[in-house]
Protein backbone atom coordinates (compact mmCIF):
# COMPACT_ATOMS: atom_id res chain seq x y z
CA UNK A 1 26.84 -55.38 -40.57
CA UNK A 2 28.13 -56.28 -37.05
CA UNK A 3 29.62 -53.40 -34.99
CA UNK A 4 33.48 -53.70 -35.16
CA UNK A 5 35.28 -54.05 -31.99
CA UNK A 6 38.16 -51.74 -31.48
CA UNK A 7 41.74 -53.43 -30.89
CA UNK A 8 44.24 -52.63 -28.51
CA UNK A 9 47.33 -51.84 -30.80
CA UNK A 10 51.17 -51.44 -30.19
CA UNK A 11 51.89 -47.55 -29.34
CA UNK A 12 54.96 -47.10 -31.85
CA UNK A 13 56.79 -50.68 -33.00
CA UNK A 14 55.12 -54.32 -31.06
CA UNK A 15 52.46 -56.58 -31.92
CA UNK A 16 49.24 -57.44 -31.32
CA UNK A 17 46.61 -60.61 -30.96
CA UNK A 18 44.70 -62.91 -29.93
CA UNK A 19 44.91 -65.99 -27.05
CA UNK A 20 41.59 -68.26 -26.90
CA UNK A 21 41.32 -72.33 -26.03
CA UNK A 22 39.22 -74.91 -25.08
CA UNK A 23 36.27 -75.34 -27.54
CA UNK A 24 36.16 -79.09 -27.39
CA UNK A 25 34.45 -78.80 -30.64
CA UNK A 26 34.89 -80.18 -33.82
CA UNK A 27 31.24 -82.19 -34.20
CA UNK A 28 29.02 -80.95 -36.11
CA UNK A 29 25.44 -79.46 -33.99
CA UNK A 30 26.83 -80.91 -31.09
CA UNK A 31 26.80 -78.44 -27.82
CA UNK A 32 29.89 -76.96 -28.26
CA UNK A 33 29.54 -75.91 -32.09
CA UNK A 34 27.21 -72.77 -31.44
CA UNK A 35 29.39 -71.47 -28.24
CA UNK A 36 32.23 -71.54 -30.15
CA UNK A 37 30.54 -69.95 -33.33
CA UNK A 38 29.84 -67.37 -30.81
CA UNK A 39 33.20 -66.65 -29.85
CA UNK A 40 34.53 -66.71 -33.14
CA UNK A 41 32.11 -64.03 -34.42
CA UNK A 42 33.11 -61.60 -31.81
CA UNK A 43 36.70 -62.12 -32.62
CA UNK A 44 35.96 -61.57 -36.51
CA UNK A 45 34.03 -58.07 -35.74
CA UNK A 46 38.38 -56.66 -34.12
CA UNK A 47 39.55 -53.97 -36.11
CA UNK A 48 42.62 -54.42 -36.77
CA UNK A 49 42.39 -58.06 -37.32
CA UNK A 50 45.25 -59.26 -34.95
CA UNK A 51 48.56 -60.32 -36.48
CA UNK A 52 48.21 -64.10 -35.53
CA UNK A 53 46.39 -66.38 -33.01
CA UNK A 54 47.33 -68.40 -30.47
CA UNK A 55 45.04 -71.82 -29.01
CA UNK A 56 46.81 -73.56 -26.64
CA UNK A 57 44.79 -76.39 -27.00
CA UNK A 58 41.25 -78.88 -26.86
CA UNK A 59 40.31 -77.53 -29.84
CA UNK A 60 37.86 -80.98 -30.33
CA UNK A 61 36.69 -83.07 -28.02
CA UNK A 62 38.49 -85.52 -29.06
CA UNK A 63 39.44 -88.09 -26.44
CA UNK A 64 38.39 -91.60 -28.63
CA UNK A 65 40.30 -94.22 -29.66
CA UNK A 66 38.49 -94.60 -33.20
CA UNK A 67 41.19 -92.83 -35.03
CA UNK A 68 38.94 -92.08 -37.95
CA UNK A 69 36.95 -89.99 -35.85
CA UNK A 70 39.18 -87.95 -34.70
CA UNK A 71 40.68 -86.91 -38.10
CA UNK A 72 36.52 -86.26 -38.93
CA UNK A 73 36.75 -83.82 -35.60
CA UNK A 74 39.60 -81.96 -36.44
CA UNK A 75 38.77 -81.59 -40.56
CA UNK A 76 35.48 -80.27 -39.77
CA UNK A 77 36.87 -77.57 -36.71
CA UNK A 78 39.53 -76.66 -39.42
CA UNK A 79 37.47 -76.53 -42.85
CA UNK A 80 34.13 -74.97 -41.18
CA UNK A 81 34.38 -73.96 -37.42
CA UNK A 82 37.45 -71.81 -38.83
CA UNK A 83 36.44 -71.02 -41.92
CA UNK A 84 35.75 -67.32 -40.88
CA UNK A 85 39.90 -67.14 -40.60
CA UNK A 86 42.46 -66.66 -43.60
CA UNK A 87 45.24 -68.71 -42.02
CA UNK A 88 47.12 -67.37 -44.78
CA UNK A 89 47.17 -63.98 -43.58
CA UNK A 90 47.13 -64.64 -40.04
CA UNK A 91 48.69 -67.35 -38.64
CA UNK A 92 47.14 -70.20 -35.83
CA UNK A 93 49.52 -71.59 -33.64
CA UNK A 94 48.31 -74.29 -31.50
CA UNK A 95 49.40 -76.24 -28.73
CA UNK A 96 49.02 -79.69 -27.89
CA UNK A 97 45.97 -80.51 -25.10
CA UNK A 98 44.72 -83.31 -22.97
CA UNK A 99 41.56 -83.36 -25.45
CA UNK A 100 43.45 -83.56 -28.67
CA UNK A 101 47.07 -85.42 -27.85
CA UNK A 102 46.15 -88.08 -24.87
CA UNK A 103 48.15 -90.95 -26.51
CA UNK A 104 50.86 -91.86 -29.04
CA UNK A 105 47.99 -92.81 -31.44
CA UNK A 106 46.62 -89.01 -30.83
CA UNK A 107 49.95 -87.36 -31.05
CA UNK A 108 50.61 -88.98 -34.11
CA UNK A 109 47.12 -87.26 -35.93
CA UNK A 110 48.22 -84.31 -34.05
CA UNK A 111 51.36 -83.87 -35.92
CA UNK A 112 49.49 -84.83 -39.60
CA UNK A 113 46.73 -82.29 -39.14
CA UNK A 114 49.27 -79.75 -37.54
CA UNK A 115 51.70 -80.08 -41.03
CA UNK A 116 52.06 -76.44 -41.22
CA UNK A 117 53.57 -75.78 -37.86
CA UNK A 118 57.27 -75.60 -37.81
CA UNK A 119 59.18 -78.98 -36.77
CA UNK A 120 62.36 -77.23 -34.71
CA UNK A 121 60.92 -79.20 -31.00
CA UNK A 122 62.98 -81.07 -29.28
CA UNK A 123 63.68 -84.76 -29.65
CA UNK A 124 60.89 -87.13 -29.97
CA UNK A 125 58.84 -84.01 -30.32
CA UNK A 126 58.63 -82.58 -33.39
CA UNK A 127 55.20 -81.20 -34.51
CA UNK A 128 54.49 -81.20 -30.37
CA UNK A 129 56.77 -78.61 -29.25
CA UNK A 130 58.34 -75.59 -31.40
CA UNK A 131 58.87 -72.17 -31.63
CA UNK A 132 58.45 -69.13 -34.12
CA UNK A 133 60.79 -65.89 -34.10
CA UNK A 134 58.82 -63.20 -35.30
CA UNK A 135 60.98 -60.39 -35.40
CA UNK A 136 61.81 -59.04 -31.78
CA UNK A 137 59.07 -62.11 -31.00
CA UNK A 138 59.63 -65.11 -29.28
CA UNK A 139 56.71 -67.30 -29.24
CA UNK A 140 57.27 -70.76 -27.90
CA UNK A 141 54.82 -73.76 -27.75
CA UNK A 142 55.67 -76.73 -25.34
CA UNK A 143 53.89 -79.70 -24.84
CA UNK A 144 52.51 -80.34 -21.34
CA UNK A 145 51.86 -83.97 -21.74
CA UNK A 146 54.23 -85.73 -23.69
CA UNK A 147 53.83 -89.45 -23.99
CA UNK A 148 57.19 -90.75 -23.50
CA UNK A 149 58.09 -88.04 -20.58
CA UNK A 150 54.80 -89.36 -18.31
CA UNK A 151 52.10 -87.81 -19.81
CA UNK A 152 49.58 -85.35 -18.61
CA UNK A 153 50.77 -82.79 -16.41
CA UNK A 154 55.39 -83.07 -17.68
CA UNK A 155 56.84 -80.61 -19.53
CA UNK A 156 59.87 -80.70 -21.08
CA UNK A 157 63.18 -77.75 -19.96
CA UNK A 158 66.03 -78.84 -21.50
CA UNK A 159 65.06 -77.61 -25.18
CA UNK A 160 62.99 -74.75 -23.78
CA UNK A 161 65.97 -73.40 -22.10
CA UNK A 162 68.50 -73.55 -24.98
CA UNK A 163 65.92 -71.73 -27.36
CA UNK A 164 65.48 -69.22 -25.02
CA UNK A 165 68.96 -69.17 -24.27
CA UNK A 166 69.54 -68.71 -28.09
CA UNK A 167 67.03 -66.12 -28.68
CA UNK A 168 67.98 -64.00 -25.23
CA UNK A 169 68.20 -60.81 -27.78
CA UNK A 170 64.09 -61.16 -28.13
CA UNK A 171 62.58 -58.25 -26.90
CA UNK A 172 59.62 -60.09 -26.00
CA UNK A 173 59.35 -63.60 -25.11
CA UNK A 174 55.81 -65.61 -24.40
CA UNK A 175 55.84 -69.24 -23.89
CA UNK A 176 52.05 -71.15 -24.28
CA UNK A 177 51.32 -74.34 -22.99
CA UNK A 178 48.43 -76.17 -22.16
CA UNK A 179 48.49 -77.02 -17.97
CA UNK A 180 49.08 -74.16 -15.72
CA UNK A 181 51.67 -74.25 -13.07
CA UNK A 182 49.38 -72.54 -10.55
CA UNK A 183 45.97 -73.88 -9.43
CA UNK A 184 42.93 -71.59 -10.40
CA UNK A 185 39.84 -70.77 -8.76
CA UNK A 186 40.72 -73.81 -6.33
CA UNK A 187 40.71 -75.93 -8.67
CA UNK A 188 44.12 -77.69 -8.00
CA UNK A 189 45.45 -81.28 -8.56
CA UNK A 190 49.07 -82.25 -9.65
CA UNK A 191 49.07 -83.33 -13.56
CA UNK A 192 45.96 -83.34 -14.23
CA UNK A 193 44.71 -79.67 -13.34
CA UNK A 194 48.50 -78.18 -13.28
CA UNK A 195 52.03 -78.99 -14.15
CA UNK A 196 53.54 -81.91 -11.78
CA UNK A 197 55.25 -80.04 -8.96
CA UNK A 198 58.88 -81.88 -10.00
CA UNK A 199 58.63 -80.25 -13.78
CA UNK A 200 56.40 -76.87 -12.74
CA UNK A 201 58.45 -75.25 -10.76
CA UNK A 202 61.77 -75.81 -12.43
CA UNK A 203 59.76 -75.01 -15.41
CA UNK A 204 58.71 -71.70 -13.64
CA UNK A 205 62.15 -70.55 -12.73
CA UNK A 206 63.58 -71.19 -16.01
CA UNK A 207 61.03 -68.50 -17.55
CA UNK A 208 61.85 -66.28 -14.29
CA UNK A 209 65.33 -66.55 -14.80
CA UNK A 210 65.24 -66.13 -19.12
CA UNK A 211 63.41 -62.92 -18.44
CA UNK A 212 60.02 -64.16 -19.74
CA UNK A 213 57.13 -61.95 -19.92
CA UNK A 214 53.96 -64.34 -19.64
CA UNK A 215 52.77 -68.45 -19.51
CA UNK A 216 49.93 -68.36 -21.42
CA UNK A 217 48.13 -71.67 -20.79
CA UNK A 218 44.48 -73.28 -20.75
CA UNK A 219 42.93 -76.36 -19.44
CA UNK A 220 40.90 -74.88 -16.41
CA UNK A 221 37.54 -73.27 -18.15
CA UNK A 222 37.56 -69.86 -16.95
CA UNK A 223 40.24 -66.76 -17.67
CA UNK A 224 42.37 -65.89 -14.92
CA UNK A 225 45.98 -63.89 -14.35
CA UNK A 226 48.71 -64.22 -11.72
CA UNK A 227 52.01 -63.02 -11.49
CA UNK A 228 55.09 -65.56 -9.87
CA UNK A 229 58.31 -63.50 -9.53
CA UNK A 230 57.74 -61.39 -11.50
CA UNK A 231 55.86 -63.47 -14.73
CA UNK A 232 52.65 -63.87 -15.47
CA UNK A 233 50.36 -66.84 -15.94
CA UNK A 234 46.87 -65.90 -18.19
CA UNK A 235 44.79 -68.85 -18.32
CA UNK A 236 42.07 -68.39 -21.03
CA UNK A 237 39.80 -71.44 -21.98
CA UNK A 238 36.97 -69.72 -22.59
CA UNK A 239 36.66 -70.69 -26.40
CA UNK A 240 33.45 -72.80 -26.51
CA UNK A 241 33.04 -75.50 -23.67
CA UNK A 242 30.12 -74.79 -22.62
CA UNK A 243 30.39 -75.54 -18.72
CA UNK A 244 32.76 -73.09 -16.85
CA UNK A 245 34.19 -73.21 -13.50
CA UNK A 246 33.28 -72.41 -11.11
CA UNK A 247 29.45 -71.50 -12.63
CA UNK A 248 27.82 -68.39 -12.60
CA UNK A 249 31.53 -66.51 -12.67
CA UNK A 250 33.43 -67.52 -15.29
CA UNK A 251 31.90 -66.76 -18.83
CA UNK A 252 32.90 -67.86 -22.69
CA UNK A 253 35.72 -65.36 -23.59
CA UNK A 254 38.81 -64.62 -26.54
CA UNK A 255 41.52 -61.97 -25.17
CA UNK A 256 43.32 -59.88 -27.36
CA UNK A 257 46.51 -58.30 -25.99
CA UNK A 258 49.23 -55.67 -27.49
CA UNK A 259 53.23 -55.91 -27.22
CA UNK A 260 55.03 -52.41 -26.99
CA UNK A 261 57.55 -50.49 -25.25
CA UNK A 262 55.64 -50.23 -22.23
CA UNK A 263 54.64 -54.08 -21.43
CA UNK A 264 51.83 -56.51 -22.31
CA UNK A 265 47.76 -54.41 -22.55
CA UNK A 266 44.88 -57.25 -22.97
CA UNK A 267 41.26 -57.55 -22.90
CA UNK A 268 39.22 -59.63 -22.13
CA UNK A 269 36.01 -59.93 -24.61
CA UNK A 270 33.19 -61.94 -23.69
CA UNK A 271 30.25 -63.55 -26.27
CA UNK A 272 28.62 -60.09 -26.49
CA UNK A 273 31.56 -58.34 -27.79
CA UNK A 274 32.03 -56.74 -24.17
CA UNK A 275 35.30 -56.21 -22.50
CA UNK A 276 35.04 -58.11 -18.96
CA UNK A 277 38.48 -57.68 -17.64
CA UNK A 278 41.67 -56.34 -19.06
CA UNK A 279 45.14 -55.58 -17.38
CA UNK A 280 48.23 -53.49 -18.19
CA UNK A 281 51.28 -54.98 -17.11
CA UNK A 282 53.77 -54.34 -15.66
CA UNK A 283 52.33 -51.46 -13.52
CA UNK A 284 54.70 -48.47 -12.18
CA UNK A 285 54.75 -47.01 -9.18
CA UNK A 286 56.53 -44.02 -7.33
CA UNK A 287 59.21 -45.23 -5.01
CA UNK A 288 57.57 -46.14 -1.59
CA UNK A 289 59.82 -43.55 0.40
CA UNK A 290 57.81 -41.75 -1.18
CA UNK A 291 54.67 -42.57 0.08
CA UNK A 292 52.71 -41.36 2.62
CA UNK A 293 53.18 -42.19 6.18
CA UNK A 294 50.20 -43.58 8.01
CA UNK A 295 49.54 -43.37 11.61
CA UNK A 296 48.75 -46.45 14.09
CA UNK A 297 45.16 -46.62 15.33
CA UNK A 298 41.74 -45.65 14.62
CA UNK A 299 41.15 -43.72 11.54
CA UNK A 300 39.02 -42.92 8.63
CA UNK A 301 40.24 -45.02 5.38
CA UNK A 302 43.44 -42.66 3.54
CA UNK A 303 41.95 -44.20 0.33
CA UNK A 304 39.02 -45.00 -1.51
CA UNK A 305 39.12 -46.78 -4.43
CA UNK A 306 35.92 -46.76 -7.09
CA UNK A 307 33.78 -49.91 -8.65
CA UNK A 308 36.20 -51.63 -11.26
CA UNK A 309 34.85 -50.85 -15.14
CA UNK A 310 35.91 -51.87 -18.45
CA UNK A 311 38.24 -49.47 -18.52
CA UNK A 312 39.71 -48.28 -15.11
CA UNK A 313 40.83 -49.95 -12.16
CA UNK A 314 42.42 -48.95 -8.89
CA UNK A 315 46.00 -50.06 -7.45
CA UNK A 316 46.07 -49.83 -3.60
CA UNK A 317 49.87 -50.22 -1.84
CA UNK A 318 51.38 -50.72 1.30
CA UNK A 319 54.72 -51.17 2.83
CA UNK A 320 54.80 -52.45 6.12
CA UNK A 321 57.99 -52.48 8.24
CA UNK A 322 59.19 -52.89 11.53
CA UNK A 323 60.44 -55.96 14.01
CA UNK A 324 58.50 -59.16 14.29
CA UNK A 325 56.99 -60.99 17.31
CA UNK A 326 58.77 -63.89 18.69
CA UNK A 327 58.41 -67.09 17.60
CA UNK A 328 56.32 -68.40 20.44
CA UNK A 329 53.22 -66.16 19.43
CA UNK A 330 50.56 -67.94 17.01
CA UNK A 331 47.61 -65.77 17.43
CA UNK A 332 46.36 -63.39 14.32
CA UNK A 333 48.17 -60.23 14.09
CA UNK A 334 46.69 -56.87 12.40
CA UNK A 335 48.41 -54.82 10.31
CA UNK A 336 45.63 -52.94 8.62
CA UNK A 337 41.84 -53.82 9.13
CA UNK A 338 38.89 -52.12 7.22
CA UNK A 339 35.37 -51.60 8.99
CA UNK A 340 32.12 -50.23 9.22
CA UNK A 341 30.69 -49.52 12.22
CA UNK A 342 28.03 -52.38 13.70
CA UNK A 343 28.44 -56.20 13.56
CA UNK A 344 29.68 -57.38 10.34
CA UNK A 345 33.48 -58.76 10.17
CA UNK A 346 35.78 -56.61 8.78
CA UNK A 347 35.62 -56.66 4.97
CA UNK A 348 39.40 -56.36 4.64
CA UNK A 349 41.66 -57.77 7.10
CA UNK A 350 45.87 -57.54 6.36
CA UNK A 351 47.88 -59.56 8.90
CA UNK A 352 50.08 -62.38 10.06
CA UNK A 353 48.59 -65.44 11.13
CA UNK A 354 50.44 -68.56 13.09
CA UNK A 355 53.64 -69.11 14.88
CA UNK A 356 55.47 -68.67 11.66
CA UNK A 357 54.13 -64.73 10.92
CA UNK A 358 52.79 -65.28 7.55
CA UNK A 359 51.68 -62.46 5.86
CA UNK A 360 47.72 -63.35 4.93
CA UNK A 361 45.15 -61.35 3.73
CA UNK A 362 41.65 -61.81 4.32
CA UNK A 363 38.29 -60.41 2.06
CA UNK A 364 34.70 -61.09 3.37
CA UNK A 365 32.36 -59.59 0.76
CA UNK A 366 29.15 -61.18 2.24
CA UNK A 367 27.82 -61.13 5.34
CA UNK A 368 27.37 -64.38 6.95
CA UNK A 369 29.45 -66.00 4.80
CA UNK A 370 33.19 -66.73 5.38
CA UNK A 371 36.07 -64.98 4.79
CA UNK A 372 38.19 -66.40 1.89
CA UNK A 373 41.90 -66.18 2.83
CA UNK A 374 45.02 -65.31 0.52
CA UNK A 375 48.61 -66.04 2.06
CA UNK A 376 52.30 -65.31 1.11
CA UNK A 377 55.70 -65.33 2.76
CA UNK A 378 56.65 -65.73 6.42
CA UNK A 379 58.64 -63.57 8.34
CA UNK A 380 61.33 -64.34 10.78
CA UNK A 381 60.89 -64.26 14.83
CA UNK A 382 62.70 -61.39 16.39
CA UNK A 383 64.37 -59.57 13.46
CA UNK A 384 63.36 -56.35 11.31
CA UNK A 385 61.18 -56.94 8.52
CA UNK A 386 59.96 -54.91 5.19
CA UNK A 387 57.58 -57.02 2.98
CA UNK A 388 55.13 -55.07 0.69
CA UNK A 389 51.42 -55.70 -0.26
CA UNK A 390 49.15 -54.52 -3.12
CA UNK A 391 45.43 -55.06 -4.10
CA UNK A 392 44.72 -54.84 -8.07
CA UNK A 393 40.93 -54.31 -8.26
CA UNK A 394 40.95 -55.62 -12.01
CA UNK A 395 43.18 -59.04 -11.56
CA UNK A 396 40.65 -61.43 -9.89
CA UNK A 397 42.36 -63.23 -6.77
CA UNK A 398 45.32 -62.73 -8.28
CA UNK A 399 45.32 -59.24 -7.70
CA UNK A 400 46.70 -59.49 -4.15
CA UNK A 401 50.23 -59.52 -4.79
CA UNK A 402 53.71 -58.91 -2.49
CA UNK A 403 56.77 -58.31 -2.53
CA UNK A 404 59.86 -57.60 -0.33
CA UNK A 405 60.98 -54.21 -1.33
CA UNK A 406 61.08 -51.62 -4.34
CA UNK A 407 63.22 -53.69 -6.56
CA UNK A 408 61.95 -57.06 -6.37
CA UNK A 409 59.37 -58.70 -8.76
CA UNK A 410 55.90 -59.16 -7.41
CA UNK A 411 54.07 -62.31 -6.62
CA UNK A 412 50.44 -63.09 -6.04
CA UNK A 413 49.04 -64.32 -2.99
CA UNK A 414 47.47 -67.73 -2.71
CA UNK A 415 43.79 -68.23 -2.43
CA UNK A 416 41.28 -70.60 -3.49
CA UNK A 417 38.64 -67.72 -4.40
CA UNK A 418 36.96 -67.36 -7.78
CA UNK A 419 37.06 -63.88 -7.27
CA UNK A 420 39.31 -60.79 -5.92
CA UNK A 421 39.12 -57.00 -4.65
CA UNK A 422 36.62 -56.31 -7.29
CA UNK A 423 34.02 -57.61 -4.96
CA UNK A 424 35.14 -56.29 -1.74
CA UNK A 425 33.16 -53.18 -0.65
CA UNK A 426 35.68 -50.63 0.66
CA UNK A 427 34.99 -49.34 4.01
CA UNK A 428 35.32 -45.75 5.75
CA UNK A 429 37.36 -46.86 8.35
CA UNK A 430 40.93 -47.91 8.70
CA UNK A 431 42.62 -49.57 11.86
CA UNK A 432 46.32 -49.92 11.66
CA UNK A 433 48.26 -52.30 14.06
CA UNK A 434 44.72 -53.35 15.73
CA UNK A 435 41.74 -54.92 15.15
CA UNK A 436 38.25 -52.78 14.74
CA UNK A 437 37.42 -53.69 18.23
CA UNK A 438 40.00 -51.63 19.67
CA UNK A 439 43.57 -52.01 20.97
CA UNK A 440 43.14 -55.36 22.54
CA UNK A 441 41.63 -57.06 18.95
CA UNK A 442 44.43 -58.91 17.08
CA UNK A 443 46.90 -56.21 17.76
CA UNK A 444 50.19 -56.07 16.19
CA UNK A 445 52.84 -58.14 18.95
CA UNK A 446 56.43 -56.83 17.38
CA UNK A 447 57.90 -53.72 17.65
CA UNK A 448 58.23 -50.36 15.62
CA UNK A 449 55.41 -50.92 13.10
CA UNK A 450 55.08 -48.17 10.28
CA UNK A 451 53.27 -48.10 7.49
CA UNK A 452 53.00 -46.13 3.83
CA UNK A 453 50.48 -46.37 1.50
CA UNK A 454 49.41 -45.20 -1.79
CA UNK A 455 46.67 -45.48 -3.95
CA UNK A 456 45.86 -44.74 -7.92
CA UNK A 457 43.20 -45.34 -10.74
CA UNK A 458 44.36 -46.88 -13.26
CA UNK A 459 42.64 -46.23 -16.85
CA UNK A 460 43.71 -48.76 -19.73
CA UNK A 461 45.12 -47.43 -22.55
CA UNK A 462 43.40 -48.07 -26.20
């Protein structure tokens, strides 16, 4: 009897389930039958079972113009692949994908073998696009590649904004698509690896803006999780294709998450039944008067954190405040820099880089290798500034995040990295408006630095 797997469940009234995507499957002994058998089995060992799935697409390979094969694909992924599920009990929601809905002639099967999802999308797109209400529940379902709107890579707003205009009393609100808005793993191209920039970014402040909780999405094989003002993006196609990317990091996953008072709880469970990743969100914090001050200079680290597990992680903050340089001054300046003593770079450099003071944050896990760089907002010549900057050991390079002050939402930093803080080894010492060569390396140019930091585990809640 396989070992159950213990689900993360609401604590008092919320929901929980599951998110998975991208088995390209739907052949019978072909490659991606037994990777997606394997992901299935580890979801069927959760106890509870979860309350309903989501797949936000590729569920077959699909992509043929032999229209009789493709309803052979997606009988055979329904009738056998996920036979081990009583859609009765718990719903599947899908979304359309780039594997499964490439064409009018694909859209159309899409819609006949999708009969059971609700038809309330917008025009032209019923069976594509839709929503369910389940009690204090949004869940909406858009279609990222719509025929008649341009294809892969457009997403419709205007019917995404009057549902969630007419549901605003939701508690909770999710939204799944296929294409992310934000490139993962450096993996980036407009339409066909995210959203076109014209639709993705209004797209992205309408769910900032409606007060939506997370994008889940697809498409790129691997799991990953940034925030945008204040919303997060999970990508999670990790259901049976058998390449990921990049290789050697990314791994065949399902993620099962919990709604309740506090936020959104998920983990991350790969083909073994293990929990990989996981993330509580949103995260608290004290108010950063409140932190402690740190001194300019040479000094040993204030904090510590300890090696990520399936269970704990550690949240490192600063605020950093003061006047900037003037605009006439390009060269890299420090704000925090952590070091070893001998030759290697710095593992963990926080500074401004260019003319145009952008905050930037640099990570250099290997020596000999070069740093990879993360970079956020700009600051203005001459005048006061107050920007913030944390380092999630358990989000992946999307765990460097900023923001301006206490009571704005937080953003993630952009990179290109596969990875984030949970490879960086933390050093013993800290320099703070200087490089770790002394006063003369990178130094801070403005005026009136300070700087407050604080640091806590954080332990995930089952």
């Amino acid at each position: 009897m396989p070992t159950p797997i213990s689900a993360l469940t609401p604590q008092g009234a919320g929901h929980q389930f599951v998110c998975y995507a991208d088995s390209c499957s739907g052949v019978p002994d072909a490659r991606h039958a037994e990777t997606l058998a394997a992901v299935n089995a580890v979801l069927a060992r959760l106890e509870p079972l979860p309350e309903f799935i989501c797949f936000p697409g590729d569920e077959i390979i699909g992509l043929t113009a032999d229209d009789a094969e493709l309803r052979r694909q997606w009988q055979y992924w329904f009738t056998h692949e996920m036979a081990w599920l009583d859609r009765a009990a718990i719903p599947l929601y899908h979304t359309t994908g780039n594997h499964t809905a490439y064409d009018p002639a694909s859209e159309a099967i899409f819609r006949e073998v999708m009969a059971h999802l609700p038809r309330n999308g917008p025009p032209g797109q019923a069976g594509l696009s839709y929503f369910v209400r389940r009690d204090d529940l949004l869940l909406i379902f858009v279609n990222t590649l719509w025929s008649e709107l341009g294809g892969e890579g457009y997403v419709e707003t205007r019917w995404l904004e009057q549902i969630l205009t007419e549901h605003a009393d939701a508690r909770y609100k999710l939204v799944f698509g296929h294409h992310p808005v934000f490139p993962v793993n450096g993996f980036a191209g407009a339409r066909q690896r995210e959203l076109a920039p014209e639709c993705g970014q209004p797209f992205w402040q309408l769910l900032v803006r409606q007060g939506v909780l997370a994008y889940w999405c697809s498409h790129i094989l691997a799991f990953d999780v940034q925030v945008h003002q204040g919303v997060l993006q999970i990508v999670t196609a990790g259901a049976g294709t058998a390449h990921r990317m990049p290789e050697g990091i990314e791994y065949l996953h399902g993620v099962q998450a919990a709604l309740d008072r506090d936020g959104l709880r998920y983990q991350v469970l790969d083909t073994t039944g293990q929990r990989r990743e996981w993330l509580a969100w949103p995260f608290h914090l004290p108010p950063s008067n409140q932190w402690p001050r740190i001194d300019l200079g040479e000094m040993a680290a204030a904090f510590a954190p300890g090696e990520p597990t399936s269970d704990a992680a550690d949240l490192l903050v600063w605020r950093f405040c003061g006047q900037s340089a003037p605009a006439d001054i390009g060269s890299p300046q420090t704000l925090l820099a952590a070091w070893e003593s001998g030759p290697l770079l710095a593992p963990l450099w926080i500074g401004l880089l260019g003319c145009e003071q952008r905050l930037a944050v640099t990570i250099a896990p290997q020596p000999g290798r070069s740093p990879h760089l993360w970079t956020g907002p700009t600051l203005s010549p001459r005048e006061p500034f107050l920007v913030q900057l944390a380092i999630h050991t358990g989000m992946g390079p999307g765990g460097l995040l900023w923001r301006w002050d206490d009571e704005s939402p937080w953003s993630s930093l952009q990179g290109t990295a596969a990875w984030g803080a949970e490879r960086l080894p933390w050093p013993a010492r800290w320099s703070i408006g200087q490089g770790p060569r002394g006063a003369a390396d990178r130094p801070f140019r403005g005026a009136d630095l300070r700087i407050n930091g604080h640091h806590e585990q954080l332990l995930l809640r089952v």
